[in-house]
C-alpha atoms as a PDB file:
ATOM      1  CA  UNK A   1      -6.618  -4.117  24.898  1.00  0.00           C
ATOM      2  CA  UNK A   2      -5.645  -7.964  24.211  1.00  0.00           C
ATOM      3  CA  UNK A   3      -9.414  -8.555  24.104  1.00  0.00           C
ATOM      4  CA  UNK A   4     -10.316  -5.824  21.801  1.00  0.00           C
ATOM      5  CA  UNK A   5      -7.412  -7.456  19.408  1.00  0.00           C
ATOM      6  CA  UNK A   6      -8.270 -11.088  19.865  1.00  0.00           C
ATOM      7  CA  UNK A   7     -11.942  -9.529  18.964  1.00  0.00           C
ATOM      8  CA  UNK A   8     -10.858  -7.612  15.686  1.00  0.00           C
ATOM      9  CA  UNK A   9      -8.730 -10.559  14.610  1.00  0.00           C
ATOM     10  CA  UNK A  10     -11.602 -13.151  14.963  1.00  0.00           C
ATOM     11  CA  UNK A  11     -14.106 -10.613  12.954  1.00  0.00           C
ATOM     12  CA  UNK A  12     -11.224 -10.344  10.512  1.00  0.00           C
ATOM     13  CA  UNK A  13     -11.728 -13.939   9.380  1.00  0.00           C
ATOM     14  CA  UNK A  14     -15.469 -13.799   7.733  1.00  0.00           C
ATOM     15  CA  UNK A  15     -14.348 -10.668   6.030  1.00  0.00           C
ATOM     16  CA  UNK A  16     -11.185 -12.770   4.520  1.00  0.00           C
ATOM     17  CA  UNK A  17     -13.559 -15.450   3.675  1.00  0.00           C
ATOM     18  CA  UNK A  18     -16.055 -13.119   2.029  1.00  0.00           C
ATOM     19  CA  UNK A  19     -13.177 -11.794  -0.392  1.00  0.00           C
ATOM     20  CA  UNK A  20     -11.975 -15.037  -1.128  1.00  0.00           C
ATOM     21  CA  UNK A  21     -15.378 -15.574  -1.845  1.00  0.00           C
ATOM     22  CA  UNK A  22     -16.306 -12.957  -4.336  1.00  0.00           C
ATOM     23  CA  UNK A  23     -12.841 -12.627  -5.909  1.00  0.00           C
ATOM     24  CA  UNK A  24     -13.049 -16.540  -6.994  1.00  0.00           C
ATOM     25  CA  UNK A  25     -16.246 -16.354  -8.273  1.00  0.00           C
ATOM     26  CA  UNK A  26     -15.519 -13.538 -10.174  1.00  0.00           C
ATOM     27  CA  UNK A  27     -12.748 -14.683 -11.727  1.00  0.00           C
ATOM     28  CA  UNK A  28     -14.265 -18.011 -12.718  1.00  0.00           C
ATOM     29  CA  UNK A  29     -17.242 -16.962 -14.271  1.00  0.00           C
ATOM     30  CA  UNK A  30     -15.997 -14.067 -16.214  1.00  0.00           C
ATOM     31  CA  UNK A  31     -15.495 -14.954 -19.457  1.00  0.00           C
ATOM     32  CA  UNK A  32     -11.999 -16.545 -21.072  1.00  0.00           C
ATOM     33  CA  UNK A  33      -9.534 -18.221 -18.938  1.00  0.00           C
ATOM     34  CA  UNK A  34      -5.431 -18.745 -18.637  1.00  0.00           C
ATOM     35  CA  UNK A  35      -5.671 -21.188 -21.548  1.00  0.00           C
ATOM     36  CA  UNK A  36      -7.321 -18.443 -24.096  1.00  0.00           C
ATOM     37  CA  UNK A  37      -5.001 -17.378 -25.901  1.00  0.00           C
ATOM     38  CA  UNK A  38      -4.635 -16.086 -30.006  1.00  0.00           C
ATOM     39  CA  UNK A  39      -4.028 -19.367 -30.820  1.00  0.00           C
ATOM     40  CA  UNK A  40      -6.107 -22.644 -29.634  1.00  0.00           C
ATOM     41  CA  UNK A  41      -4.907 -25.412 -28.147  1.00  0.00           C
ATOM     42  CA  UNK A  42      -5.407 -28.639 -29.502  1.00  0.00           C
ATOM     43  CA  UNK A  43      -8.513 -29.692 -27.549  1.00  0.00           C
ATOM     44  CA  UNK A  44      -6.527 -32.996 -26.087  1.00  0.00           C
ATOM     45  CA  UNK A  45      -4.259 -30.542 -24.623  1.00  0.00           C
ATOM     46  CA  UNK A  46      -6.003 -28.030 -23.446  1.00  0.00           C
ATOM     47  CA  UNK A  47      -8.830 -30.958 -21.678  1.00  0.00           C
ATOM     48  CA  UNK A  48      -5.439 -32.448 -19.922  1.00  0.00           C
ATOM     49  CA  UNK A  49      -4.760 -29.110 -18.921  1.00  0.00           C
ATOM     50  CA  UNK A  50      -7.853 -28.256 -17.663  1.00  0.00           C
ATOM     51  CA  UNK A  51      -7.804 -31.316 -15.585  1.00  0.00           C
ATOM     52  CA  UNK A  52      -4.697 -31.045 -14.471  1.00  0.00           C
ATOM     53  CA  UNK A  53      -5.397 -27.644 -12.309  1.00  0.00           C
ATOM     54  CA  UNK A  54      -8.880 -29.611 -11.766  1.00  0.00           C
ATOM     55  CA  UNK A  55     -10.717 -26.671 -14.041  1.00  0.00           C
ATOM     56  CA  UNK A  56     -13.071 -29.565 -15.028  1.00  0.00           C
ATOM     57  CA  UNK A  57     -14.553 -29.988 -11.683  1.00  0.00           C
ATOM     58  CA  UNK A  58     -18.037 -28.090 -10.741  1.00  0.00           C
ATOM     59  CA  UNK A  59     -17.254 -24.837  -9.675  1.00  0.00           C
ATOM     60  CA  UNK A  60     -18.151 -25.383  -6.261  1.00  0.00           C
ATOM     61  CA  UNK A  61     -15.807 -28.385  -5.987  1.00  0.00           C
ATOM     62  CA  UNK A  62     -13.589 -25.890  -7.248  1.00  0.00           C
ATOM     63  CA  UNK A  63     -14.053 -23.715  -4.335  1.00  0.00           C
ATOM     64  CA  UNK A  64     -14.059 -25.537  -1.434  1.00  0.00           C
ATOM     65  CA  UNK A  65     -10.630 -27.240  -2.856  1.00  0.00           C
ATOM     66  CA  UNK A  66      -9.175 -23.737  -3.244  1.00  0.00           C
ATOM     67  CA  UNK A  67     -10.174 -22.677   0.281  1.00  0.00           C
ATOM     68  CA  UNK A  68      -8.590 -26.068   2.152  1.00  0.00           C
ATOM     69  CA  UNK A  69      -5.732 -25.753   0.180  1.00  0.00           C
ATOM     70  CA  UNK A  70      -5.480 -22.076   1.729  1.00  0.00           C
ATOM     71  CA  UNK A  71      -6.399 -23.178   5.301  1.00  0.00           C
ATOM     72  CA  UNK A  72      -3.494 -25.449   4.953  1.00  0.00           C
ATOM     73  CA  UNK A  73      -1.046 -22.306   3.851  1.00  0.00           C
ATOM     74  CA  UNK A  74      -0.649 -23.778  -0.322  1.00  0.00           C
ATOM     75  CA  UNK A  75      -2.230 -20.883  -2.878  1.00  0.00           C
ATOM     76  CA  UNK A  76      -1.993 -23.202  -5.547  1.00  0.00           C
ATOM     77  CA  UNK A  77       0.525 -23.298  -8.482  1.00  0.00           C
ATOM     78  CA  UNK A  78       0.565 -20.451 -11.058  1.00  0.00           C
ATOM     79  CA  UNK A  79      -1.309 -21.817 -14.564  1.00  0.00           C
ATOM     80  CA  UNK A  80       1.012 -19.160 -16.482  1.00  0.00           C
ATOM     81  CA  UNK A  81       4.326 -19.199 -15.250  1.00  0.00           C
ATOM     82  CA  UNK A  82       5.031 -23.266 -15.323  1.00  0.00           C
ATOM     83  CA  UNK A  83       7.227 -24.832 -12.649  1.00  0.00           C
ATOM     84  CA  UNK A  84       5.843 -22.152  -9.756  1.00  0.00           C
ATOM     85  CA  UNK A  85       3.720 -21.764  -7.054  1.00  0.00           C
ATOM     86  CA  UNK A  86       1.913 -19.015  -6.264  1.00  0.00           C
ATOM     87  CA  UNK A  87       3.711 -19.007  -2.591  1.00  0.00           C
ATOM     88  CA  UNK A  88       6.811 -19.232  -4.332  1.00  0.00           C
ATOM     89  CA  UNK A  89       6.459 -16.796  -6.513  1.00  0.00           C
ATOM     90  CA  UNK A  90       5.044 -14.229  -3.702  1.00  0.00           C
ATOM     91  CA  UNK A  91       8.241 -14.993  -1.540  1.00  0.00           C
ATOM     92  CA  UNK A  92      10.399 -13.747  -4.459  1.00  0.00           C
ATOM     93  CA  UNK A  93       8.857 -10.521  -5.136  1.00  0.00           C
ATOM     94  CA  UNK A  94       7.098  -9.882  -1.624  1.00  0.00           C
ATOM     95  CA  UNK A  95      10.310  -8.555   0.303  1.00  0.00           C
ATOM     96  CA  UNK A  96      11.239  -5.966  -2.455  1.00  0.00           C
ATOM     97  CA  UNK A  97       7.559  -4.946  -2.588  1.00  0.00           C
ATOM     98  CA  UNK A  98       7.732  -4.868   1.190  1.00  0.00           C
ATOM     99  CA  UNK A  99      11.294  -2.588   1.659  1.00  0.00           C
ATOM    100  CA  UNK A 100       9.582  -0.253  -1.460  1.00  0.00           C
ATOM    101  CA  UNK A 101       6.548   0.485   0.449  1.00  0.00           C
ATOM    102  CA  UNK A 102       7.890   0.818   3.661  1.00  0.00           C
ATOM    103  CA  UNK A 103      11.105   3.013   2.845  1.00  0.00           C
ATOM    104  CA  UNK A 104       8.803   5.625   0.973  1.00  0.00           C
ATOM    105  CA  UNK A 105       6.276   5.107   3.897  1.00  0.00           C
ATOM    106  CA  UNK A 106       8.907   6.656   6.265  1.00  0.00           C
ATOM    107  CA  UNK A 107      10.002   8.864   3.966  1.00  0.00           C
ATOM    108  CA  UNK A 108       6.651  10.080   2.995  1.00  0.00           C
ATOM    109  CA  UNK A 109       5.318  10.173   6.995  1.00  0.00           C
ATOM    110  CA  UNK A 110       8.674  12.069   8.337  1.00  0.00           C
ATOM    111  CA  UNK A 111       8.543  14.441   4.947  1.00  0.00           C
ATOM    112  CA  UNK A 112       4.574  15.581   5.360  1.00  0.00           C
ATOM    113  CA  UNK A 113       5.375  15.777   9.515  1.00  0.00           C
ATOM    114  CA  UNK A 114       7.650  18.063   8.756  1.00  0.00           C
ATOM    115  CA  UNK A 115       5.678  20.070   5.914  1.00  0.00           C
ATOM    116  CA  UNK A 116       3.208  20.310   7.679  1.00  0.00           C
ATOM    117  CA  UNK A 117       4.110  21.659  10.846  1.00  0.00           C
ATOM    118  CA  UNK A 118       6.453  24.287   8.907  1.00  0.00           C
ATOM    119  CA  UNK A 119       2.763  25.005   7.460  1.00  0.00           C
ATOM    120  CA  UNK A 120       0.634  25.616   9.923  1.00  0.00           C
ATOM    121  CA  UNK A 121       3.493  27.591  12.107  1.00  0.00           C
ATOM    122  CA  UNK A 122       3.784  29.382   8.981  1.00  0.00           C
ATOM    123  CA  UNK A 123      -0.224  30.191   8.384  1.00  0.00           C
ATOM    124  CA  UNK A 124      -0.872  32.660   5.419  1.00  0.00           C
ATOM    125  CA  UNK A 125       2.052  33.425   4.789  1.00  0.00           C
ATOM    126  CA  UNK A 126       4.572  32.248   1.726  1.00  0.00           C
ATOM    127  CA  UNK A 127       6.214  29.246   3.013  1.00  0.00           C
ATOM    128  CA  UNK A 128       2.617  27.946   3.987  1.00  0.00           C
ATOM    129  CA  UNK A 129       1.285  28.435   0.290  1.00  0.00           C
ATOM    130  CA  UNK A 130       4.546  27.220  -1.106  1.00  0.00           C
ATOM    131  CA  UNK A 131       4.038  23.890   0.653  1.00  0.00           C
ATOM    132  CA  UNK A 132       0.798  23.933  -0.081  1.00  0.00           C
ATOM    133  CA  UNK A 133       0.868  24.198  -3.860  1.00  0.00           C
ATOM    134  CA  UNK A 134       3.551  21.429  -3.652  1.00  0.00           C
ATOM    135  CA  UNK A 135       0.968  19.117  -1.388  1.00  0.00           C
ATOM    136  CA  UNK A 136      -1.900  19.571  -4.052  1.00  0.00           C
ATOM    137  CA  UNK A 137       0.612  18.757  -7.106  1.00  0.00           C
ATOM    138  CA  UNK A 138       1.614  15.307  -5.734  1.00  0.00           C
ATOM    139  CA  UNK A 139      -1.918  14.679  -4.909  1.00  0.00           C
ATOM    140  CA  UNK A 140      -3.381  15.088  -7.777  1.00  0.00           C
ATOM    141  CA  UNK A 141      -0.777  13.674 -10.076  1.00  0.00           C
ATOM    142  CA  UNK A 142      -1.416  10.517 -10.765  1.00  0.00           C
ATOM    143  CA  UNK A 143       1.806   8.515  -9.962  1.00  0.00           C
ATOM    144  CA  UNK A 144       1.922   6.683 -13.233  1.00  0.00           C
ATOM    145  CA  UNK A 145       2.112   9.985 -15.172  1.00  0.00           C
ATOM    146  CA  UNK A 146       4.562  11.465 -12.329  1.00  0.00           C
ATOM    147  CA  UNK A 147       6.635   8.449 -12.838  1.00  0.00           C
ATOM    148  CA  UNK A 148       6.929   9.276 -16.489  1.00  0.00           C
ATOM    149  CA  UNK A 149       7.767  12.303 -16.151  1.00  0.00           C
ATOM    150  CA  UNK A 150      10.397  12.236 -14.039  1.00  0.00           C
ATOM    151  CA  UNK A 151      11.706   9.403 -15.338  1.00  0.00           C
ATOM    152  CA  UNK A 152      11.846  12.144 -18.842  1.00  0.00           C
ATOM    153  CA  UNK A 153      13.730  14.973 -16.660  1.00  0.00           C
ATOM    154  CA  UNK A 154      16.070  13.503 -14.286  1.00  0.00           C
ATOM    155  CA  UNK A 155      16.731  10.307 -16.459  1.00  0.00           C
ATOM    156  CA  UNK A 156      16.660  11.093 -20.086  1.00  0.00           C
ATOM    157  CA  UNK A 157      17.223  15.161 -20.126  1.00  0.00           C
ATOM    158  CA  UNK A 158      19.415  15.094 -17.066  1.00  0.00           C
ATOM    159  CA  UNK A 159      21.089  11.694 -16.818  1.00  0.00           C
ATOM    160  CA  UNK A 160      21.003  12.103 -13.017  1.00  0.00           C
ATOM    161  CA  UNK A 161      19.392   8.916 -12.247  1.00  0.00           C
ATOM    162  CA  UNK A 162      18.409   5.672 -13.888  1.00  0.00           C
ATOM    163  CA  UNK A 163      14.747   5.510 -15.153  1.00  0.00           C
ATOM    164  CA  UNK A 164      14.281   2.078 -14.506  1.00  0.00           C
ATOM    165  CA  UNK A 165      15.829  -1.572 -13.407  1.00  0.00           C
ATOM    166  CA  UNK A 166      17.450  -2.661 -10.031  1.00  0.00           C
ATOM    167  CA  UNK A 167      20.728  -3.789  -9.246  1.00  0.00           C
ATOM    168  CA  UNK A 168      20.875  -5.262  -5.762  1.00  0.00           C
ATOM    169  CA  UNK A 169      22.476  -3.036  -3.719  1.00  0.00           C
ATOM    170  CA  UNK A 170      21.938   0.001  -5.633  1.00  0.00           C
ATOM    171  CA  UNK A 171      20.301   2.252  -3.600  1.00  0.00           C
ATOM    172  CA  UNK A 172      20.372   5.033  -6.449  1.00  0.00           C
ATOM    173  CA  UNK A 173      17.968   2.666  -8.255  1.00  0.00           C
ATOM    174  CA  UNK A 174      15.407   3.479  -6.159  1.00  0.00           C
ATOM    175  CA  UNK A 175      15.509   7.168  -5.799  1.00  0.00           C
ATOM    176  CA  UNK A 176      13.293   7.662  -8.275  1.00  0.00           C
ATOM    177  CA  UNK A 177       9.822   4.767  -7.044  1.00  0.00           C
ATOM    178  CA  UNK A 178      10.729   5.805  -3.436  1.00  0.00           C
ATOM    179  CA  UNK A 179       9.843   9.186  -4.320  1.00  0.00           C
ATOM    180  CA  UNK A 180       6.889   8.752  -6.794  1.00  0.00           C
ATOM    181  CA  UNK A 181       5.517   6.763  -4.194  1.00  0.00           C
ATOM    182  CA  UNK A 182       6.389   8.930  -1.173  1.00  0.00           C
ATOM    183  CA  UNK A 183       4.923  12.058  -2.788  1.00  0.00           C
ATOM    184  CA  UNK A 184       1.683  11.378  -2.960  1.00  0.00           C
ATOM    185  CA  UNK A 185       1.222  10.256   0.689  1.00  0.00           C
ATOM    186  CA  UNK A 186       3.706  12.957   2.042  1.00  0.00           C
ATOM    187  CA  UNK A 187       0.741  15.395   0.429  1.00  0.00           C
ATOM    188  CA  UNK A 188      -1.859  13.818   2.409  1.00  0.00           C
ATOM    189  CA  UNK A 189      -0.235  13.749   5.784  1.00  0.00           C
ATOM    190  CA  UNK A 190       0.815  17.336   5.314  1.00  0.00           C
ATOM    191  CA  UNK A 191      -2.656  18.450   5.034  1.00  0.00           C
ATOM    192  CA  UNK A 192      -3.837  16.389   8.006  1.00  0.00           C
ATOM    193  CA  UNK A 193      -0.723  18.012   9.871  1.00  0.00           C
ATOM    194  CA  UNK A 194      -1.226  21.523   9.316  1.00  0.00           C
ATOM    195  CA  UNK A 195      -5.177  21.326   9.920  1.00  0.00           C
ATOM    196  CA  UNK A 196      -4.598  19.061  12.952  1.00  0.00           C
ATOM    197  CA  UNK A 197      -1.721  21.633  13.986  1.00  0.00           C
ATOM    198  CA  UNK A 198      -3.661  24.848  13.220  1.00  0.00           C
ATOM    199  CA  UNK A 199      -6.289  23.798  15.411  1.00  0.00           C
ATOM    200  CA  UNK A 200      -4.384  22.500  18.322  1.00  0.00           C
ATOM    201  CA  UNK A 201      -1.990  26.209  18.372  1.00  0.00           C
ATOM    202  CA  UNK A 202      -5.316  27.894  19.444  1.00  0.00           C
ATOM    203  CA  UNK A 203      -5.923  26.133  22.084  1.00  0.00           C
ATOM    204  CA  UNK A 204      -6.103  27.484  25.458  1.00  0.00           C
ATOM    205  CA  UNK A 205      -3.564  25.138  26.553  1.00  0.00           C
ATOM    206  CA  UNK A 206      -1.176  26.301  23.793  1.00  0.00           C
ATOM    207  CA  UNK A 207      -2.119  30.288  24.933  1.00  0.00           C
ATOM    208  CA  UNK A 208      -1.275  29.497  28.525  1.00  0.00           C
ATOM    209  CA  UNK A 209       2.313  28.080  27.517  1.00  0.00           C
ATOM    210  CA  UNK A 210       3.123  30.964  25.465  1.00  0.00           C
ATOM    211  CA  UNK A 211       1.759  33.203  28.294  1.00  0.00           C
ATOM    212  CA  UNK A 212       4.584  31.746  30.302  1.00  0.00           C
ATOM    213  CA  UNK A 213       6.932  32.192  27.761  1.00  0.00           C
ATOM    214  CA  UNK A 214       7.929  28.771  26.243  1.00  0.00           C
ATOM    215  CA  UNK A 215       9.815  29.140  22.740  1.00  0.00           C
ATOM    216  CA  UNK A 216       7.663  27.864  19.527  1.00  0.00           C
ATOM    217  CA  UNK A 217      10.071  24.834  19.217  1.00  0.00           C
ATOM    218  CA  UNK A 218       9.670  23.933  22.580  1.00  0.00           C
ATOM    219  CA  UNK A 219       5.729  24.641  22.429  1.00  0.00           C
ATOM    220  CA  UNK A 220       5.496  22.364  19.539  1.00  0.00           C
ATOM    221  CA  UNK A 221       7.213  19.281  21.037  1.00  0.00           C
ATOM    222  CA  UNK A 222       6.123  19.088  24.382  1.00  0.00           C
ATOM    223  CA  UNK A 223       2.077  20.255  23.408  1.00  0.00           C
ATOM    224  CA  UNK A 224       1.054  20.180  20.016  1.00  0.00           C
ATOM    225  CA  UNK A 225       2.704  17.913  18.644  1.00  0.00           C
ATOM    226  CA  UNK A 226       1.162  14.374  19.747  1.00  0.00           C
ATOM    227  CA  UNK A 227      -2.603  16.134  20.178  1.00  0.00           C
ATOM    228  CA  UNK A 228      -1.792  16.980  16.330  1.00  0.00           C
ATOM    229  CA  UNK A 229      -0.988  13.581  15.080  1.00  0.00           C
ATOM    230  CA  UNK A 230      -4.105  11.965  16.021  1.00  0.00           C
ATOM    231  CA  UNK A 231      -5.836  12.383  12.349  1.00  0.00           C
ATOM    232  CA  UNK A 232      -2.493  11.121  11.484  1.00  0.00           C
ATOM    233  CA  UNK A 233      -2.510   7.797  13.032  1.00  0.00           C
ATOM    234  CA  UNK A 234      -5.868   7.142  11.665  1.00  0.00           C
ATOM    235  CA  UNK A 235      -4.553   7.725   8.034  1.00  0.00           C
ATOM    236  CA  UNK A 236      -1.686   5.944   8.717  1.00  0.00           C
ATOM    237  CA  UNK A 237      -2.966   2.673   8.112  1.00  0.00           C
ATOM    238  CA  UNK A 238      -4.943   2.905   5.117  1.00  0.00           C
ATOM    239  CA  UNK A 239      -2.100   4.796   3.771  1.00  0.00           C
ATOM    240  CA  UNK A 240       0.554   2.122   3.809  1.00  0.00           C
ATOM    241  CA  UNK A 241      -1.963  -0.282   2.331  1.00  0.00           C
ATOM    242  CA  UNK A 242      -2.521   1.972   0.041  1.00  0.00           C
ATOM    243  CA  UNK A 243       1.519   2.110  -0.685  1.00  0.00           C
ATOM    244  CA  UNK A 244       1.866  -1.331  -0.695  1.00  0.00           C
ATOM    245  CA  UNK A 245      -1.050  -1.436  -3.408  1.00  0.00           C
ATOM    246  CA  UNK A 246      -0.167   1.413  -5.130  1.00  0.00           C
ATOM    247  CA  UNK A 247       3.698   0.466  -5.644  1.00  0.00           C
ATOM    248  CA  UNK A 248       2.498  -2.453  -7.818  1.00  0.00           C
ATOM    249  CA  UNK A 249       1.753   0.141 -10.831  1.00  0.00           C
ATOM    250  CA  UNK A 250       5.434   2.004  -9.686  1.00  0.00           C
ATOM    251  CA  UNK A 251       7.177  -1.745  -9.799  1.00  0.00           C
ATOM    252  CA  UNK A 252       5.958  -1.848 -13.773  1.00  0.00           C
ATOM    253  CA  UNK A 253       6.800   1.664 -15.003  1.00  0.00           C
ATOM    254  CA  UNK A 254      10.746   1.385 -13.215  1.00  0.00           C
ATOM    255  CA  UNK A 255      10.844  -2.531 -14.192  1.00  0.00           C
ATOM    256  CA  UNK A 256      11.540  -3.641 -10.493  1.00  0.00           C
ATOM    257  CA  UNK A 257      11.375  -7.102  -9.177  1.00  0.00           C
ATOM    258  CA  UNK A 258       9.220  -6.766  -6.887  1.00  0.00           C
ATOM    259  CA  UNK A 259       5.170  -8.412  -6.988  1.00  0.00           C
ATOM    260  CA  UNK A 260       3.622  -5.822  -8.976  1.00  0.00           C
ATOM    261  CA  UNK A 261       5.164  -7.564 -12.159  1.00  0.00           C
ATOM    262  CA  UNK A 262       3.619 -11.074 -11.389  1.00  0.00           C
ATOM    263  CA  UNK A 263       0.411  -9.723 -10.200  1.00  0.00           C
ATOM    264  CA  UNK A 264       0.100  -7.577 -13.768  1.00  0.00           C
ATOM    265  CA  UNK A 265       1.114 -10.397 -15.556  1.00  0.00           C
ATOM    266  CA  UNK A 266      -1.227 -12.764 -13.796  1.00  0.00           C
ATOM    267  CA  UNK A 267      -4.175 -10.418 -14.083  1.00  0.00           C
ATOM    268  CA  UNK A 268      -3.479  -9.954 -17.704  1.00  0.00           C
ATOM    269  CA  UNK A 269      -3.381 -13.990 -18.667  1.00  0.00           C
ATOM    270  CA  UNK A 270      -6.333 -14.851 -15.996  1.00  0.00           C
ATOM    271  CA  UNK A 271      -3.508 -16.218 -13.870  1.00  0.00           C
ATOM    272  CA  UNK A 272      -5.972 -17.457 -11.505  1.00  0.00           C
ATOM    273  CA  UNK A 273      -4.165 -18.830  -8.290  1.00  0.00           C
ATOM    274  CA  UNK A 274      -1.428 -15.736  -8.171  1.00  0.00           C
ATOM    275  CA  UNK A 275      -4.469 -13.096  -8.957  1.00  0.00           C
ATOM    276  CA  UNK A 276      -6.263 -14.760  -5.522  1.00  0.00           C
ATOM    277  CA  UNK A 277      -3.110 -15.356  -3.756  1.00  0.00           C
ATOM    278  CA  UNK A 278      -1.899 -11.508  -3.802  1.00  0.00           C
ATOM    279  CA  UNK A 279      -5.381 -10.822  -3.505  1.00  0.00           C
ATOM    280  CA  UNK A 280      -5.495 -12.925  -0.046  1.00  0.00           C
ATOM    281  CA  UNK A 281      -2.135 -11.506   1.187  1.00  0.00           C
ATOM    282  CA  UNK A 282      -3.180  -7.833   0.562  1.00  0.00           C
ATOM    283  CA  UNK A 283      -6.156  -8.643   2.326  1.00  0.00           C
ATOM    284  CA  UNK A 284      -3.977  -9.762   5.571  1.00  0.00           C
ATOM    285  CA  UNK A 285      -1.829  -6.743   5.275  1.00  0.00           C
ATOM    286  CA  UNK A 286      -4.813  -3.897   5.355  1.00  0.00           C
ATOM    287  CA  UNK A 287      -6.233  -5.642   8.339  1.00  0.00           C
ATOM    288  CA  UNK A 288      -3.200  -5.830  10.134  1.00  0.00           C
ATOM    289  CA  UNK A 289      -2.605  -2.412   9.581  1.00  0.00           C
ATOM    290  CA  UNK A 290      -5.716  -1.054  10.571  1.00  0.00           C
ATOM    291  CA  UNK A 291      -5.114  -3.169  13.713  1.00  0.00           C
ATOM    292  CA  UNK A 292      -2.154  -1.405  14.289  1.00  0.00           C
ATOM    293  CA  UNK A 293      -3.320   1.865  13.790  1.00  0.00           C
ATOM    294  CA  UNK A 294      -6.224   1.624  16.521  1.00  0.00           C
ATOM    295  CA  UNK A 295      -4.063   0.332  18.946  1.00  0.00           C
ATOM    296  CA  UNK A 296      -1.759   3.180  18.495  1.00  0.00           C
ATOM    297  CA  UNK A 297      -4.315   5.591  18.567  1.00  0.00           C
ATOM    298  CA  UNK A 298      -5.562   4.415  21.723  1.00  0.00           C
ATOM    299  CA  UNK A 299      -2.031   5.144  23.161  1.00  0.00           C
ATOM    300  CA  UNK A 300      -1.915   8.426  21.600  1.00  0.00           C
ATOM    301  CA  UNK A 301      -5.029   9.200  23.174  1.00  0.00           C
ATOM    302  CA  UNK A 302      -5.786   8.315  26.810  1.00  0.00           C
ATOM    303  CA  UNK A 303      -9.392   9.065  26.715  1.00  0.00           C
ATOM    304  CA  UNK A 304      -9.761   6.243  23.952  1.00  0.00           C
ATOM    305  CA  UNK A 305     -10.515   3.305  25.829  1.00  0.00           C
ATOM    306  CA  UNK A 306     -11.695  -0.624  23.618  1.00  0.00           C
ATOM    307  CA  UNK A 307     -13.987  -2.460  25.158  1.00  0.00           C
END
């Protein structure tokens, strides 16, 4: 197993270098730059400027630069936001990004577990399509326009909650993102779930215990359950990347302090060292992840074996 990770983690670093790659050259060749803006600068200013963050070099100067200076851990200061680095301003926003994702991560994993095993115990009948219809609602929704709209009903209609801002501390401030965020991948595990479950309560295994009679709660625990959650430890991964991701649109509709505001801001103004800098850590994050995930899998499942 500590092979198989040493392995994944050294194939993990052309794929980093690959992104870096493209995602530089992208941004430096489209057209415009962090200095465009409605009005010109003067062009003394704006050729200090440009050689200040070395814009005047050859591109490929450029480049090689940019990737020693992240060999040696420094992403570069931000060209927008004066008086900041981009690994400054990624440790300010990074942990509230981090405690977003993750809290509607559990709540979203333990919420679809739970769906979906009411579901498939449940099959055909009306607490199975309830749950259903529920699943395919937060799926679908985009979580922009969910945001919105409950941000209208249980904000603005019903006062209940605040529709946007944090206070630090104030947990009731994040009601609201955890559960825009939560929904979506609650839906998808509950679908996994009940598929995964409905397939492993016809099993002969699952026959011969209630043959013997074992309750369904007990049944559940001690033999479906962990065959079941296989599809779900593949998803897992790729889901909380996808949280992590996906909060940054959440952090701008609720105004929250977490990354998603600098990495908007930077995208919008061509903010070139904090667009590749969350770019880079994002990067990290999925492939530790997915790391995670096979590892876990393979405990899940004894007949997985890495070589």
């Amino acid at each position: 197993m500590l092979g198989y990770a040493l392995r994944r983690v050294l194939t993990a670093i052309p794929i980093v270098l690959l992104t870096i790659t493209v995602c530089f050259f992208i941004l430096r060749l489209a057209p415009g730059g962090p200095f465009d803006g409605e009005r010109a600068l003067p062009p003394d200013q704006l050729r200090n400027l440009r050689a200040y963050y070395h814009l005047d070099e050859p591109l490929i100067m450029q480049f090689f630069g940019y990737i020693g200076g992240v060999l040696r851990g420094d992403f570069g200061p931000s060209m927008v936001m004066k008086d900041f680095n981009v690994s400054r301003l990624i440790g300010i926003g990074l942990p509230f990004t981090l405690m977003l994702g993750f809290s509607a991560f559990v709540v979203g994993t333990i919420g679809g577990m739970l769906a979906g095993a009411v579901a498939a115990v449940n099959q055909n009948k009306w607490p199975d399509y309830l749950l259903v219809a529920i699943v395919l609602v937060g799926i679908i929704i985009p979580n922009f326009l969910m945001a919105n709209l409950v941000q209208l009903l249980f904000g603005v209609y019903l006062g209940w909650l605040p529709v946007g801002g944090y206070q630090p501390g104030s947990l009731i401030h994040l009601v609201l993102p955890v559960f825009i965020l939560a929904l979506p991948h609650g839906g998808r595990v509950a679908r996994l779930v009940r598929g995964s479950m409905i397939e492993v309560l016809g099993t002969n295994y699952v026959r011969t215990a209630r043959s013997k009679g074992l309750g369904t709660r007990l049944i559940l625990a001690r033999h479906a359950l962990k065959p079941a959650l296989l599809p779900v430890v593949s998803y897992l991964g790729p889901g909380l990347s996808y949280l992590l991701t996906g909060s940054l649109v959440v952090e701008q509709v609720f105004s929250l302090p977490g990354i998603g505001k600098y990495f908007i801001t930077a995208a919008l103004n061509r903010d070139y060292g904090l667009v590749l800098g969350t770019t880079i850590l994002y990067v990290f994050i999925i492939l530790a992840l997915n790391l995670l995930v096979d590892i876990l899998y393979a405990w899940l499942d004894p007949k997985v074996r890495y070589r």
